[in-house]
N, C-alpha and C. Protein backbone atom coordinates (compact mmCIF):
# COMPACT_ATOMS: atom_id res chain seq x y z
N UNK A 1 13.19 -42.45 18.14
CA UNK A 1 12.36 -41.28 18.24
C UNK A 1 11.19 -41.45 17.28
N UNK A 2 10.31 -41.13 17.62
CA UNK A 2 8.99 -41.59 16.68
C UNK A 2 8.48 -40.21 16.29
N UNK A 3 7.45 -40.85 15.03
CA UNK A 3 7.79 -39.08 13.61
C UNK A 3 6.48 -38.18 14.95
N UNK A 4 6.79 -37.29 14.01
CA UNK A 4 6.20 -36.02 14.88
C UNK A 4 4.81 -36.01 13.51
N UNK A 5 4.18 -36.00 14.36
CA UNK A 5 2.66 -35.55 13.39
C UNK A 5 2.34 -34.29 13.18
N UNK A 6 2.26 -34.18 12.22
CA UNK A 6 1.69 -32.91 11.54
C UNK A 6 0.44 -32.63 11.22
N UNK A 7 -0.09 -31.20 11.65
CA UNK A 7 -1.61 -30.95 11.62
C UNK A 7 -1.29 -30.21 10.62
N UNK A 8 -2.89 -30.04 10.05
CA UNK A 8 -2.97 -29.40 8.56
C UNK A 8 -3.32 -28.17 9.45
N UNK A 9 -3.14 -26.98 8.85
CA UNK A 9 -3.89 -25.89 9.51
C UNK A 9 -4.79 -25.96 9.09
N UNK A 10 -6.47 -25.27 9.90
CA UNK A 10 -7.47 -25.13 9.83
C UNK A 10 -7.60 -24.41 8.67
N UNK A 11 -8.90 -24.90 7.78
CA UNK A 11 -9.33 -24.09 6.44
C UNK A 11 -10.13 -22.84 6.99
N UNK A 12 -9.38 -21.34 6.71
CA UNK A 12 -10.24 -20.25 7.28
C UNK A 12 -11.70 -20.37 6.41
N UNK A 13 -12.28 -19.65 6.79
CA UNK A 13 -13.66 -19.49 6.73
C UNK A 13 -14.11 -18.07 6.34
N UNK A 14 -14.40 -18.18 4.97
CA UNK A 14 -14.73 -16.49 4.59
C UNK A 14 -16.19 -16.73 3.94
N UNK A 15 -16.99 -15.62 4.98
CA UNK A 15 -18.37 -15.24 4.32
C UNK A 15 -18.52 -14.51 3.18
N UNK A 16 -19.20 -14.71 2.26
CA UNK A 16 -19.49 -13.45 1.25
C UNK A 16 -20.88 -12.75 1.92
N UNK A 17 -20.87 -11.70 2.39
CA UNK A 17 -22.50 -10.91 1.87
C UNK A 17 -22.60 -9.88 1.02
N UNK A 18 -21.61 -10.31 0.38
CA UNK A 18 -21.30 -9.62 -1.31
C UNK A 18 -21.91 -10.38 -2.51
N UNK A 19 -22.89 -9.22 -3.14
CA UNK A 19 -23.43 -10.56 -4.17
C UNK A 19 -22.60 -10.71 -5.07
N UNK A 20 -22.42 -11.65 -5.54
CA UNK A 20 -21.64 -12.31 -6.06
C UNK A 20 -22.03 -13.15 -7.20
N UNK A 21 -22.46 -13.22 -8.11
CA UNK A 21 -22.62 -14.12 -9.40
C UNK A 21 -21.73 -15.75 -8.97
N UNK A 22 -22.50 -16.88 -9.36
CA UNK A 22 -21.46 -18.07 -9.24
C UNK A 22 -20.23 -17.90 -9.72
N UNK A 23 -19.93 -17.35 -10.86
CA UNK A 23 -18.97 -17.25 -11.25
C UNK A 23 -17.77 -16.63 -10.87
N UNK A 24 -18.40 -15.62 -10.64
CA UNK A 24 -17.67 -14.78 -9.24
C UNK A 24 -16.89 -15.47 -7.93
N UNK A 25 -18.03 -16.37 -7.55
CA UNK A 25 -17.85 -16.70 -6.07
C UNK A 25 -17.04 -17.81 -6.30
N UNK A 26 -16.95 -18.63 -7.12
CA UNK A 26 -16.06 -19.35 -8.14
C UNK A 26 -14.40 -19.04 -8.33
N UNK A 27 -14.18 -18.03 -8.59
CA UNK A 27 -13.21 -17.32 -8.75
C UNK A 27 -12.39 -16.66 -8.14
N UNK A 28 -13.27 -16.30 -6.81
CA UNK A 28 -13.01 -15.99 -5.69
C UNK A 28 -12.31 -16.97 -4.84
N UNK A 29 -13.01 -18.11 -4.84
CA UNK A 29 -12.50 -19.54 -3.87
C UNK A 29 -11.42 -19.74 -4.66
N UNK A 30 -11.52 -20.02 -6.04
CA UNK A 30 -10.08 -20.36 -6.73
C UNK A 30 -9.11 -19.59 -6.31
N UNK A 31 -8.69 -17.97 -6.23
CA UNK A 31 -7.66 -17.16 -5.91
C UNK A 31 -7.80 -17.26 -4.70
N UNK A 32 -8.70 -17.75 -3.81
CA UNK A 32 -7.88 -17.61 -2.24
C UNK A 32 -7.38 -18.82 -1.66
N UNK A 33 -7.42 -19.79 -2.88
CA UNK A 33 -6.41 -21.04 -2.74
C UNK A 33 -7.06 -21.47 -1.51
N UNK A 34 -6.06 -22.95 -1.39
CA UNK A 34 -7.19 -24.14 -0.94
C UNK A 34 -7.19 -23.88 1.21
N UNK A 35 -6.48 -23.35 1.23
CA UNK A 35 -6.75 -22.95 2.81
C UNK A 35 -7.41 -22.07 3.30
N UNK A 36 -8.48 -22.08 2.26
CA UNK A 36 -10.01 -21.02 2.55
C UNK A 36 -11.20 -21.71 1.87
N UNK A 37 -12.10 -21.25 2.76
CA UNK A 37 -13.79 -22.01 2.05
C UNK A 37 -14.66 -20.52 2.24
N UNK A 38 -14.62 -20.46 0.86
CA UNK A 38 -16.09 -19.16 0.84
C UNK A 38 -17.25 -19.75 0.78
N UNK A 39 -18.02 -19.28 1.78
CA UNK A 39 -19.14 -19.66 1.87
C UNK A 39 -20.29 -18.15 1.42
N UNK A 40 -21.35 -18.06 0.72
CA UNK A 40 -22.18 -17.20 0.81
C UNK A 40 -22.84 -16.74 2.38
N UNK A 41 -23.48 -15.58 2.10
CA UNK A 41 -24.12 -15.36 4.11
C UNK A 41 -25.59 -16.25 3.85
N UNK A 42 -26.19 -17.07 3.15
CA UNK A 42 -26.76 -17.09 2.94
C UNK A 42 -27.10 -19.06 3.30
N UNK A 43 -26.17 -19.50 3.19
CA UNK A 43 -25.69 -21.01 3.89
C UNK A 43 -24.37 -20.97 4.60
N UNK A 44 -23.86 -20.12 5.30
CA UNK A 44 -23.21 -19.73 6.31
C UNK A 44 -23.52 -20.30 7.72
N UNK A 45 -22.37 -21.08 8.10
CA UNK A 45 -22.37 -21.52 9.43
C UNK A 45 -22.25 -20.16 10.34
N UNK A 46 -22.06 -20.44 12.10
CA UNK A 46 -22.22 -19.49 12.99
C UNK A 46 -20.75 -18.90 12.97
N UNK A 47 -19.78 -19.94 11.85
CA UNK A 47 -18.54 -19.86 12.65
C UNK A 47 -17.68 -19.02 11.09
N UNK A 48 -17.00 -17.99 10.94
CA UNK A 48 -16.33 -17.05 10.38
C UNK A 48 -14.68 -16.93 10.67
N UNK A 49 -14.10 -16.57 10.18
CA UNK A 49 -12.79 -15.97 10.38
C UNK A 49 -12.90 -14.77 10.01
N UNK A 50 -13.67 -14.61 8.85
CA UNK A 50 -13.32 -13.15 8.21
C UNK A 50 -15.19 -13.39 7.16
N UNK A 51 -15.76 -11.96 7.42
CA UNK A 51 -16.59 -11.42 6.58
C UNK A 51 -16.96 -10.51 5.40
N UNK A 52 -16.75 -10.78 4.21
CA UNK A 52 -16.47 -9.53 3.24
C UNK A 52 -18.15 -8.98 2.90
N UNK A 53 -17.66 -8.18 2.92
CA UNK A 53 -19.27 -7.05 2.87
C UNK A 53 -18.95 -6.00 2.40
N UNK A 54 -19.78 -5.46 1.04
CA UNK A 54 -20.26 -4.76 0.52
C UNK A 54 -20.03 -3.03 1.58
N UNK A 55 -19.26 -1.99 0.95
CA UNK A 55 -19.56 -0.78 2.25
C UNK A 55 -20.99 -0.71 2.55
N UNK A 56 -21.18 -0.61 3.73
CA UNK A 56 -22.70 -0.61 5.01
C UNK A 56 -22.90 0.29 5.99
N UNK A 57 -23.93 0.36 6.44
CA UNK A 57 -24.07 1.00 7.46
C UNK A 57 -23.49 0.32 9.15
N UNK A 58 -23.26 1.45 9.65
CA UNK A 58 -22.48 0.98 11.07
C UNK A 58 -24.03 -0.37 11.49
N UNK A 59 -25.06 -0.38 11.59
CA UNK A 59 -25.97 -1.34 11.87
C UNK A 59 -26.07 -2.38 10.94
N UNK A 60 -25.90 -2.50 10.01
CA UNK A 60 -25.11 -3.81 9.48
C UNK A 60 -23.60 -4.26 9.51
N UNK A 61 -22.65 -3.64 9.78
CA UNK A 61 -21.52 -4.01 10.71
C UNK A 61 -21.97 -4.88 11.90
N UNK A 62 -22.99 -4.03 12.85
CA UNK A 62 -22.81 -4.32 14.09
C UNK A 62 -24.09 -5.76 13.94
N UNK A 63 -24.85 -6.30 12.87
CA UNK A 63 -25.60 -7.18 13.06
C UNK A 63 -24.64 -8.49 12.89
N UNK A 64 -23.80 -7.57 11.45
CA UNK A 64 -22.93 -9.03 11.23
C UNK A 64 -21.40 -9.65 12.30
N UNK A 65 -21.35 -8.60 13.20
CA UNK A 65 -20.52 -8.91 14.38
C UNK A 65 -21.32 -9.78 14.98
N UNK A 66 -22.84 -9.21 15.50
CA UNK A 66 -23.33 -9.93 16.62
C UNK A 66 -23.45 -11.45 15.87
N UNK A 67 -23.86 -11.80 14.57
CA UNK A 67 -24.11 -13.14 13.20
C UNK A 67 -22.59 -13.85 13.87
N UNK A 68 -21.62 -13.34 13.51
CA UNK A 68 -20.51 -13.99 13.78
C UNK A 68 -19.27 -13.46 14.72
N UNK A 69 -19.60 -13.63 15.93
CA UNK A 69 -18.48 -13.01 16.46
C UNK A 69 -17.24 -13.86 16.44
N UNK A 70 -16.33 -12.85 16.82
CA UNK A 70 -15.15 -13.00 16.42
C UNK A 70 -14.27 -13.14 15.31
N UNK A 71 -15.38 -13.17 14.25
CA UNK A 71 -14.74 -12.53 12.67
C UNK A 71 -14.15 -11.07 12.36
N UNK A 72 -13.53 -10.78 11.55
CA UNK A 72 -12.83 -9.93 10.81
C UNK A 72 -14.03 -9.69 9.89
N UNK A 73 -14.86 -8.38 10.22
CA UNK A 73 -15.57 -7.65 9.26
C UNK A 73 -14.56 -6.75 8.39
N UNK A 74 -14.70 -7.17 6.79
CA UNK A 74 -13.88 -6.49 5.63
C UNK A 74 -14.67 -5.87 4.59
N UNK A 75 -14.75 -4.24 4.81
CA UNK A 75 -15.44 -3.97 3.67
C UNK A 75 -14.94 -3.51 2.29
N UNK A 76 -15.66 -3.76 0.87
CA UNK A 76 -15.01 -3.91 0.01
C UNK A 76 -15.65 -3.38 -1.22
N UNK A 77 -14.93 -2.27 -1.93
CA UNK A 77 -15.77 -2.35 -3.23
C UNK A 77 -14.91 -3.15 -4.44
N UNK A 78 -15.67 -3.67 -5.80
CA UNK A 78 -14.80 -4.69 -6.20
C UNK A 78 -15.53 -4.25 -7.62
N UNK A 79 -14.77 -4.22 -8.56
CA UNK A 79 -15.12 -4.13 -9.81
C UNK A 79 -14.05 -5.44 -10.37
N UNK A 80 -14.96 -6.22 -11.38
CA UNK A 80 -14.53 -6.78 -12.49
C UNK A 80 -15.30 -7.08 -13.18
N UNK A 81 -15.02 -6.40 -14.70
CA UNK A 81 -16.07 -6.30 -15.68
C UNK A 81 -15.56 -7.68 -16.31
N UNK A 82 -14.52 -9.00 -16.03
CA UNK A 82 -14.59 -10.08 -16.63
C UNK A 82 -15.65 -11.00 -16.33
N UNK A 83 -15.90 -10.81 -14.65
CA UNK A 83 -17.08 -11.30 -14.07
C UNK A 83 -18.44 -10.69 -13.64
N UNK A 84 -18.43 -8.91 -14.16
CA UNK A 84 -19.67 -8.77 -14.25
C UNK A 84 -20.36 -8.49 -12.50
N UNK A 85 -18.99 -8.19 -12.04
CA UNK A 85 -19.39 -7.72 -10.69
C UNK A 85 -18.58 -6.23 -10.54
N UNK A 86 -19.68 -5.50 -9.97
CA UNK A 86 -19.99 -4.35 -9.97
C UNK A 86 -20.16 -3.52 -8.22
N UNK A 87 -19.53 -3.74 -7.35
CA UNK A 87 -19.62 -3.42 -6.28
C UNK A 87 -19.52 -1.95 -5.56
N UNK A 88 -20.03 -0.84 -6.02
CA UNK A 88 -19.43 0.29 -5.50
C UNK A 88 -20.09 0.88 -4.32
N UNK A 89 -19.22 1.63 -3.88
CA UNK A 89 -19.72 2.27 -2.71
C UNK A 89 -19.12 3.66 -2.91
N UNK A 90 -19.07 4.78 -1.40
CA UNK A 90 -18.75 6.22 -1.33
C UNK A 90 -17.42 6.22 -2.31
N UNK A 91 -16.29 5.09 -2.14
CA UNK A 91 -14.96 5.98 -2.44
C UNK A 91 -14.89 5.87 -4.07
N UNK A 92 -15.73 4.67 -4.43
CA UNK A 92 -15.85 4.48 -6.24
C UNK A 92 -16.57 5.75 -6.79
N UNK A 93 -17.77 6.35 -6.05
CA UNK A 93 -18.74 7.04 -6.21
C UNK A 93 -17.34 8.69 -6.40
N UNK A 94 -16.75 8.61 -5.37
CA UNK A 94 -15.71 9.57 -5.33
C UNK A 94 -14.95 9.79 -6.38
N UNK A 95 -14.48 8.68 -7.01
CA UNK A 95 -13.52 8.47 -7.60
C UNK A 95 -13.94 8.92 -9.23
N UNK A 96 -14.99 8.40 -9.51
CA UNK A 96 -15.85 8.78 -10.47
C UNK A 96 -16.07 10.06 -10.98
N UNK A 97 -16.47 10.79 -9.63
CA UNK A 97 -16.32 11.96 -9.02
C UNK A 97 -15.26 13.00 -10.36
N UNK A 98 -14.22 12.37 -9.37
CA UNK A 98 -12.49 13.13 -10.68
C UNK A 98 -11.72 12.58 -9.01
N UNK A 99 -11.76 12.15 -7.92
CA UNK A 99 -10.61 12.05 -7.25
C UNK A 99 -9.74 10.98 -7.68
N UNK A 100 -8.40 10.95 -7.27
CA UNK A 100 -7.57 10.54 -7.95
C UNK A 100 -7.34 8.94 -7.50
N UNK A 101 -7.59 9.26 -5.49
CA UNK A 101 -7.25 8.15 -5.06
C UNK A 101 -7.83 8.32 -3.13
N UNK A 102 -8.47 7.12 -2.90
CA UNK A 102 -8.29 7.77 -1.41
C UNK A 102 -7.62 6.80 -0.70
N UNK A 103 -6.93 7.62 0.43
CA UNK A 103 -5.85 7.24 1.98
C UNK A 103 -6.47 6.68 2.47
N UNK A 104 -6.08 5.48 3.41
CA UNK A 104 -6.55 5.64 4.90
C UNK A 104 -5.25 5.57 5.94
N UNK A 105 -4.60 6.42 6.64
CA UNK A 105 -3.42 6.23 6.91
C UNK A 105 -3.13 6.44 8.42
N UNK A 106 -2.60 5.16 9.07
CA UNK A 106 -2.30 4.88 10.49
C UNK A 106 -1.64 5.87 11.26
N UNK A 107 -0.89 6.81 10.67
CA UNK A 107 0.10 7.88 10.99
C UNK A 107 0.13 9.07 10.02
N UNK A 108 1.03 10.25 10.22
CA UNK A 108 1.06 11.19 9.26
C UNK A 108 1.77 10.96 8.50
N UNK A 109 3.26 10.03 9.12
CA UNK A 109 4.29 9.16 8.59
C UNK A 109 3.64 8.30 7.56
N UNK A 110 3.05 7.43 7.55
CA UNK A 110 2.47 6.55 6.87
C UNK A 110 1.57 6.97 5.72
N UNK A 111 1.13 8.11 6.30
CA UNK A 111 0.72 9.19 4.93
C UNK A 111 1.69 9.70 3.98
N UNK A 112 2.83 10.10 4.89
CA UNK A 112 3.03 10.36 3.89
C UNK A 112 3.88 9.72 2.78
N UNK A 113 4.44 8.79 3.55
CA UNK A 113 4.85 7.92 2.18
C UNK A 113 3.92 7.10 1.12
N UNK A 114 2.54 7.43 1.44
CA UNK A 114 1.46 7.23 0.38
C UNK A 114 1.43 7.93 -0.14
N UNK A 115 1.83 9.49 -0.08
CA UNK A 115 1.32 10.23 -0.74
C UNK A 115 3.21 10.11 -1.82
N UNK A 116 4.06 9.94 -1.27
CA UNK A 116 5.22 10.04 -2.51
C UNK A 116 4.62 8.88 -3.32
N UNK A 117 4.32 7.42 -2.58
CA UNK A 117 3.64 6.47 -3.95
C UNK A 117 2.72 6.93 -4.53
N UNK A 118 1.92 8.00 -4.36
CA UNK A 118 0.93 8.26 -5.02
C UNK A 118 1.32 9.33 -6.14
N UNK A 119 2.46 10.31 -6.12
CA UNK A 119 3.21 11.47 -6.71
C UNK A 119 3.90 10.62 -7.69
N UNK A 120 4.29 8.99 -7.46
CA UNK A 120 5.33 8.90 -8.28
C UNK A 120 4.75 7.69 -9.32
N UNK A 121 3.49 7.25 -8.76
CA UNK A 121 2.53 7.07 -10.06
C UNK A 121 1.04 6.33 -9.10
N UNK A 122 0.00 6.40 -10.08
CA UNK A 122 -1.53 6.15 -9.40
C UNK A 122 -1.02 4.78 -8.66
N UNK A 123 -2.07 4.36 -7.73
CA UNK A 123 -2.37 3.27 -7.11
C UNK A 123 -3.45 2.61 -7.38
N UNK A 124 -4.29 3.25 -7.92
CA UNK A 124 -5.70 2.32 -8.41
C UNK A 124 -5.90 3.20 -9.95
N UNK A 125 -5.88 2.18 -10.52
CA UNK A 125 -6.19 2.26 -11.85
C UNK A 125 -7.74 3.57 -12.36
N UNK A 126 -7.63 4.36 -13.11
CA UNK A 126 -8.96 5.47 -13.09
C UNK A 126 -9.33 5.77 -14.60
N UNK A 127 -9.33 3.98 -14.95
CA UNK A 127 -10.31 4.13 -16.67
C UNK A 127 -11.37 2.81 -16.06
N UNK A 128 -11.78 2.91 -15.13
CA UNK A 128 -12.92 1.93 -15.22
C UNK A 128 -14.29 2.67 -15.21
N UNK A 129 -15.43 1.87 -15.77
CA UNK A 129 -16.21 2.92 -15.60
C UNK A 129 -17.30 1.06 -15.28
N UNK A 130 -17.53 1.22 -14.14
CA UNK A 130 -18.46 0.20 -13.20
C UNK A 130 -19.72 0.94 -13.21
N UNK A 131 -21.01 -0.21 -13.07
CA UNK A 131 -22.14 0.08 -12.76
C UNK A 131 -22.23 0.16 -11.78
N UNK A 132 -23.00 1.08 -11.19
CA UNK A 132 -23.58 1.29 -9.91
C UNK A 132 -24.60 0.39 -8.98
N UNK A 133 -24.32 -0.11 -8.20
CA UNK A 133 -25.99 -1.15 -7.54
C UNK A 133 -26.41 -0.20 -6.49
N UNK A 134 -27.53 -0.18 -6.51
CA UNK A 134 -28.19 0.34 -4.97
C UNK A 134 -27.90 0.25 -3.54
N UNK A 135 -27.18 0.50 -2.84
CA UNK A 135 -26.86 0.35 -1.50
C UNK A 135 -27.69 -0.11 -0.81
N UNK A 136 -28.93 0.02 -0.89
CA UNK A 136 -29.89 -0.18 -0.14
C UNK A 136 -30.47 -1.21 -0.35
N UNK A 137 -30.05 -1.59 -1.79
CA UNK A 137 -30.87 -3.67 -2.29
C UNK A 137 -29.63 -4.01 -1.24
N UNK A 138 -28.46 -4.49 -1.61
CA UNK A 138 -27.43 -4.84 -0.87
C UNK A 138 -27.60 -5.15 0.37
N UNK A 139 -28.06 -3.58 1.62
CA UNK A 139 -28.18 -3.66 2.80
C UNK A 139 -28.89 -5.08 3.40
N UNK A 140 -30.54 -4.48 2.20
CA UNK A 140 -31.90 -5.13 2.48
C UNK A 140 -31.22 -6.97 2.18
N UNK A 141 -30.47 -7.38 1.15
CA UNK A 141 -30.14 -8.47 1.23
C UNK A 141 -29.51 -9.04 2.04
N UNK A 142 -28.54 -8.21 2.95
CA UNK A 142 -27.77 -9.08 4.33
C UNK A 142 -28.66 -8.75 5.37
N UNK A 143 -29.92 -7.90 5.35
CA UNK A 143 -30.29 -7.92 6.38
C UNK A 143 -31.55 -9.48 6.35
N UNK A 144 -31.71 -9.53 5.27
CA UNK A 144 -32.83 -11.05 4.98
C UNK A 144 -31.55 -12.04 5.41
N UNK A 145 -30.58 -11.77 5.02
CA UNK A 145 -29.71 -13.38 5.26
C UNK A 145 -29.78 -13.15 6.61
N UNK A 146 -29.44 -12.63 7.54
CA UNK A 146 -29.24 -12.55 8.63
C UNK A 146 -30.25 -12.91 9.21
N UNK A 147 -31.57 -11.78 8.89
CA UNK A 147 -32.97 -12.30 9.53
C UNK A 147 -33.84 -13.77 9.37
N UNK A 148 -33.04 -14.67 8.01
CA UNK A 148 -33.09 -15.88 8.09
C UNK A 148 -32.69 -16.78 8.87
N UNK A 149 -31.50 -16.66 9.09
CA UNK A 149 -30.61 -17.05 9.72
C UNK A 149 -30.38 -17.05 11.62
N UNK A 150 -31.41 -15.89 11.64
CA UNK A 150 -32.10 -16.08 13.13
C UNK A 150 -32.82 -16.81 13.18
N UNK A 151 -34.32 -16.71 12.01
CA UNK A 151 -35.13 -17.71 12.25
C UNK A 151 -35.15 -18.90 12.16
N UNK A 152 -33.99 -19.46 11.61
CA UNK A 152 -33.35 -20.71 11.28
C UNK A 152 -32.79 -21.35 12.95
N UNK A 153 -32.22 -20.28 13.90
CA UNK A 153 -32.07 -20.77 15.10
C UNK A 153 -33.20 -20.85 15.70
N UNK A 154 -34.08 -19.56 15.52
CA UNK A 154 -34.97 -19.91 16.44
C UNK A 154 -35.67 -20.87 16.45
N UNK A 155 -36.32 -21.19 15.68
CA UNK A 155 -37.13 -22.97 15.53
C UNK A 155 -36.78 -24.13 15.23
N UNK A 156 -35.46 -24.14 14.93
CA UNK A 156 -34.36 -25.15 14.73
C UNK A 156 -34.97 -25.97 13.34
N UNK A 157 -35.54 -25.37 13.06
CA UNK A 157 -36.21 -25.75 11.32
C UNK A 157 -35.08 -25.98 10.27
N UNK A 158 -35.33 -26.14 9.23
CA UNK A 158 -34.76 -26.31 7.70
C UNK A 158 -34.76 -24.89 7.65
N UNK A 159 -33.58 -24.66 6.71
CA UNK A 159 -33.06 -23.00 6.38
C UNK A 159 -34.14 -21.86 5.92
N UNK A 160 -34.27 -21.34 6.52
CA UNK A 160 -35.48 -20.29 5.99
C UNK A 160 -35.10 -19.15 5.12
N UNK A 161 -35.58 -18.96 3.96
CA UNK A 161 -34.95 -17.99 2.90
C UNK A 161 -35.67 -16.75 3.12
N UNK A 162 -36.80 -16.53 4.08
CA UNK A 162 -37.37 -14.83 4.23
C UNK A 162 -37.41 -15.00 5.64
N UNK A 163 -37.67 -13.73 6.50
CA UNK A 163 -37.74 -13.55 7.82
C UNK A 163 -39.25 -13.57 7.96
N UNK A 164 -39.63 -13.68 8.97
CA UNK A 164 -41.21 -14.22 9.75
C UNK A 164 -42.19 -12.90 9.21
N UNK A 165 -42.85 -13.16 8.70
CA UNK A 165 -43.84 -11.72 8.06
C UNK A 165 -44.21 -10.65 9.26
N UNK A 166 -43.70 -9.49 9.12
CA UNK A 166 -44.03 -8.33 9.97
C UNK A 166 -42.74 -8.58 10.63
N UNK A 167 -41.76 -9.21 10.61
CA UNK A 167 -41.03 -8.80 11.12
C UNK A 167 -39.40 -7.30 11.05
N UNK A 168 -38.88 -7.58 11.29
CA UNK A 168 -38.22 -5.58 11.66
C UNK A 168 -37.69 -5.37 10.53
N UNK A 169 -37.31 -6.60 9.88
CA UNK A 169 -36.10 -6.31 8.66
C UNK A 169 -37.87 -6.29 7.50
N UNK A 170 -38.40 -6.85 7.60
CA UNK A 170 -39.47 -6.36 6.37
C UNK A 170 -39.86 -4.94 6.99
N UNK A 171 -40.15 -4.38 7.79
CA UNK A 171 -40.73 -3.13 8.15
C UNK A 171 -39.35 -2.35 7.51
N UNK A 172 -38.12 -2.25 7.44
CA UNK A 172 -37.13 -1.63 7.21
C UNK A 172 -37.11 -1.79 5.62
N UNK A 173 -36.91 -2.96 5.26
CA UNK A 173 -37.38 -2.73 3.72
C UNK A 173 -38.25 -1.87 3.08
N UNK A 174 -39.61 -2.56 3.70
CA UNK A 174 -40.87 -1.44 3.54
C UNK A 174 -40.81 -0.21 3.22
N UNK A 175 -39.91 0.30 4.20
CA UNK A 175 -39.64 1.75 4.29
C UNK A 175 -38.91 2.39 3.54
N UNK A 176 -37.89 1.41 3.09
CA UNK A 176 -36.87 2.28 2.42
C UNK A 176 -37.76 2.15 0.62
N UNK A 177 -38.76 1.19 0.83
CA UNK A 177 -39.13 1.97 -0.74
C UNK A 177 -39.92 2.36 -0.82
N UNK A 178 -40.29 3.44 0.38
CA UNK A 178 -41.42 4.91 -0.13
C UNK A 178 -40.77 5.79 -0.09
């Protein structure tokens, strides 16, 4: 009987359009161990398993579906003041707030046994105190990777780091700083 060959499984493929400090993104690849390759959105192939992004608007969801389909869009806020990343969005903003903790729960069942883990001690830690980034630099930055990243198909050129002047994602920038 002759040996049976063994395939390695495929290395998943995780985008960041989370900014990310090297060090960060560093640290990141280290903890998701060697059967993952983080790539930034920024030298990002067409091809994804999974996308972590910054909380967004439903139109940056739906750009970075159309960027990579068939990925797992994951949105994420992320504090670590060892690395100096600072990611918040609505539920940090909440939390800050005085809330204690927020659900998201598949059932009422499923609620409610969050809510006895939650009665019988916190689930997210509530002495951090994170900087805030702008939602809207964030947006404006996956919407340039992206709008690069078209123009990079369209002319089959070397990687383009801004989108074509006058085009939609500069008019949207534009706008959002008057």
């Amino acid at each position: 009987m002759g040996a049976v060959e063994r395939r390695s499984p495929r290395r998943r493929e995780v985008v960041a359009a989370v900014q990310l400090n090297k060090a960060a993104l560093s640290r990141l690849q280290q903890s998701l161990g060697p059967d993952f390759h983080l790539v930034d959105i920024r030298s990002a192939s067409q091809v994804a398993d999974l996308v972590l992004c910054p909380p967004s608007s439903p139109q940056i969801i739906a750009a970075l579906q159309g960027q990579f389909p068939g990925a797992q869009i994951v949105l994420a806020e992320i504090e670590d003041a060892d690395l100096a990343v600072h990611v918040k969005g609505p539920i940090g903003r909440l939390r800050d707030a005085g809330a204690s903790n927020y659900l998201v729960a598949a059932s009422l069942d499923h609620l409610a046994a969050m809510l006895g883990a939650q009665l019988a001690g916190p689930i997210i830690g509530a002495n951090s105190q994170p900087l805030e980034l702008s939602g809207a630099s964030i947006e404006d930055e996956i919407l340039s990777a992206l709008a690069a990243r078209r123009a990079e198909a369209a002319t089959g050129a070397g990687r383009s780091e801004q989108p074509a002047p006058g085009h939609l994602d500069d008019r949207h920038r534009n706008a959002s700083r008057r």
